[in-house]
Protein backbone atom coordinates (compact mmCIF):
# COMPACT_ATOMS: atom_id res chain seq x y z
CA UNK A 1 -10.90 -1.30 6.30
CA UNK A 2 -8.28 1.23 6.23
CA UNK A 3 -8.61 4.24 8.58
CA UNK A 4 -8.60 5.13 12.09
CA UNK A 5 -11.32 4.08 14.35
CA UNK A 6 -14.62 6.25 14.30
CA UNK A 7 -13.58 7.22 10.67
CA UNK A 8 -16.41 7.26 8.45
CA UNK A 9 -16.49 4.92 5.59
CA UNK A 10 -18.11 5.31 1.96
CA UNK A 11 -19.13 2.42 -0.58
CA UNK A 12 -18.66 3.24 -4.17
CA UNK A 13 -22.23 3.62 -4.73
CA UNK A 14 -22.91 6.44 -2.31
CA UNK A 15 -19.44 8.84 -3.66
CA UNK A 16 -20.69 7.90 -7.34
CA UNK A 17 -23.99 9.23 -6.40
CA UNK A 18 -22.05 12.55 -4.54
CA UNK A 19 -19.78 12.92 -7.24
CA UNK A 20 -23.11 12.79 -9.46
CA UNK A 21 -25.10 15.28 -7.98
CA UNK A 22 -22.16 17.81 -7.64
CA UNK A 23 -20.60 17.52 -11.74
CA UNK A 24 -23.61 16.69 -13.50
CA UNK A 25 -26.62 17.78 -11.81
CA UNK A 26 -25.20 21.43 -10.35
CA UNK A 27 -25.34 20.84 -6.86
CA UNK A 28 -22.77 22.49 -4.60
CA UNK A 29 -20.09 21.63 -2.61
CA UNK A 30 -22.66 23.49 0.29
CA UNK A 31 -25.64 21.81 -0.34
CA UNK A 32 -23.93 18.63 -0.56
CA UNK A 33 -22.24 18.88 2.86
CA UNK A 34 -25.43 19.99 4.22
CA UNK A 35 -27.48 17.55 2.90
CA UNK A 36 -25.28 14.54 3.53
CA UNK A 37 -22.90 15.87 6.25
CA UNK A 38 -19.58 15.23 4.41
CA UNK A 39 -16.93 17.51 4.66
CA UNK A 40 -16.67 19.72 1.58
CA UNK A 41 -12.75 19.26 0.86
CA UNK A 42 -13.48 15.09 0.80
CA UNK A 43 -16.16 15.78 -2.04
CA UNK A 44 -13.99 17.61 -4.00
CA UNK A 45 -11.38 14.68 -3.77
CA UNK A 46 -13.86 12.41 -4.58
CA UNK A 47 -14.62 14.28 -7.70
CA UNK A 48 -10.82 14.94 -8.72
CA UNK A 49 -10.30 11.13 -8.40
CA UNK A 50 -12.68 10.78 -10.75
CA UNK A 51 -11.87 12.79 -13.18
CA UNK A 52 -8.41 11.31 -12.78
CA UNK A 53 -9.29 7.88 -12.30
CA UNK A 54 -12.53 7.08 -13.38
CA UNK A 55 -13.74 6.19 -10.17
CA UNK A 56 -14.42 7.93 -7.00
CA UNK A 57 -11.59 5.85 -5.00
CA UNK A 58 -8.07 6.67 -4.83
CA UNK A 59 -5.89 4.28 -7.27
CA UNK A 60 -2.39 5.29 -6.16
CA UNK A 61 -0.54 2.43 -7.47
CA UNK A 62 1.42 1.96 -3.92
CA UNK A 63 2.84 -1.56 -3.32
CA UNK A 64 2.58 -1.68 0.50
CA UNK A 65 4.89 -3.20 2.83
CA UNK A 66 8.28 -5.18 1.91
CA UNK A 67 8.94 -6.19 -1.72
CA UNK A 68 9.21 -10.13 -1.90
CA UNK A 69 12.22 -11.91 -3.22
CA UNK A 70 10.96 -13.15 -6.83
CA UNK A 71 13.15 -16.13 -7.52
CA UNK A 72 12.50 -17.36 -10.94
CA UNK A 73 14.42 -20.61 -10.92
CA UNK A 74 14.83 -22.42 -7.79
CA UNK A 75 17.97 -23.19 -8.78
CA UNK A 76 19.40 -19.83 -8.03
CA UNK A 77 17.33 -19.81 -4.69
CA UNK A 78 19.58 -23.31 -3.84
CA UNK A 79 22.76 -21.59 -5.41
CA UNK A 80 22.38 -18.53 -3.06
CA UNK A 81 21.60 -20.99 -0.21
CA UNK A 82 24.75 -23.33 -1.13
CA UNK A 83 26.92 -19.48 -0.81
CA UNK A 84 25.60 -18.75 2.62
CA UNK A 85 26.41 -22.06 3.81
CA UNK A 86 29.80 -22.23 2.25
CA UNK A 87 30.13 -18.38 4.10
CA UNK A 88 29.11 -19.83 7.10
CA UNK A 89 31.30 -22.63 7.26
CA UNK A 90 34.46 -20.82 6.59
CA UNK A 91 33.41 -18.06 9.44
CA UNK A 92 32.98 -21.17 11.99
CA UNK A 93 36.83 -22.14 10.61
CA UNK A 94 38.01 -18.80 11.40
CA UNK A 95 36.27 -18.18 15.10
CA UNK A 96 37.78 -22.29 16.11
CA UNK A 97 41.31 -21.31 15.05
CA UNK A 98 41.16 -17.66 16.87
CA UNK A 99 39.27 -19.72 19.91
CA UNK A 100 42.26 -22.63 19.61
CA UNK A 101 44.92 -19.80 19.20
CA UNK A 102 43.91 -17.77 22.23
CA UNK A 103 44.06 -20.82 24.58
């Protein structure tokens, strides 16, 4: 799970049931906190996420970590491959005739 260690952790079933008591049945964001010892300001983002979302989890939309290289043909993955070698070979020409020059 996400979240630093000794974070508290809520399954959907328990916010649904928060988010519940506190838009449909009257409770407040006090009694709440008392009676379930949840911080006030984490109740009223579970119940702005669901009025956004539908559900009492965040749904951001964030793609995490690098985006991966989509080729759709692996031809153009062997074409791009085929440039870097042809690169490469020409830089190897260039550093022997400096290398050969120098001497």
């Amino acid at each position: 799970m996400a979240g630093k260690a000794g974070m508290t952790h809520y399954d959907k079933d328990f916010r649904m049931t928060v988010v519940d008591m506190h838009l449909n049945k009257g409770w407040s964001l006090h009694q709440l906190e008392g009676e379930f010892n949840i911080n006030d300001t984490q109740i009223v983002n579970w119940c702005n996420w669901y009025k956004k979302y539908g559900t009492p989890f965040q749904q951001t939309g964030k793609v995490r970590g690098r985006p991966r290289k989509n080729y759709s043909d692996l031809a153009e993955k062997v074409k791009k491959l085929e440039m870097e070698v042809t690169l490469l070979k020409k830089l190897n020409e260039l550093l022997l005739h400096e290398e050969a020059e120098s001497l």
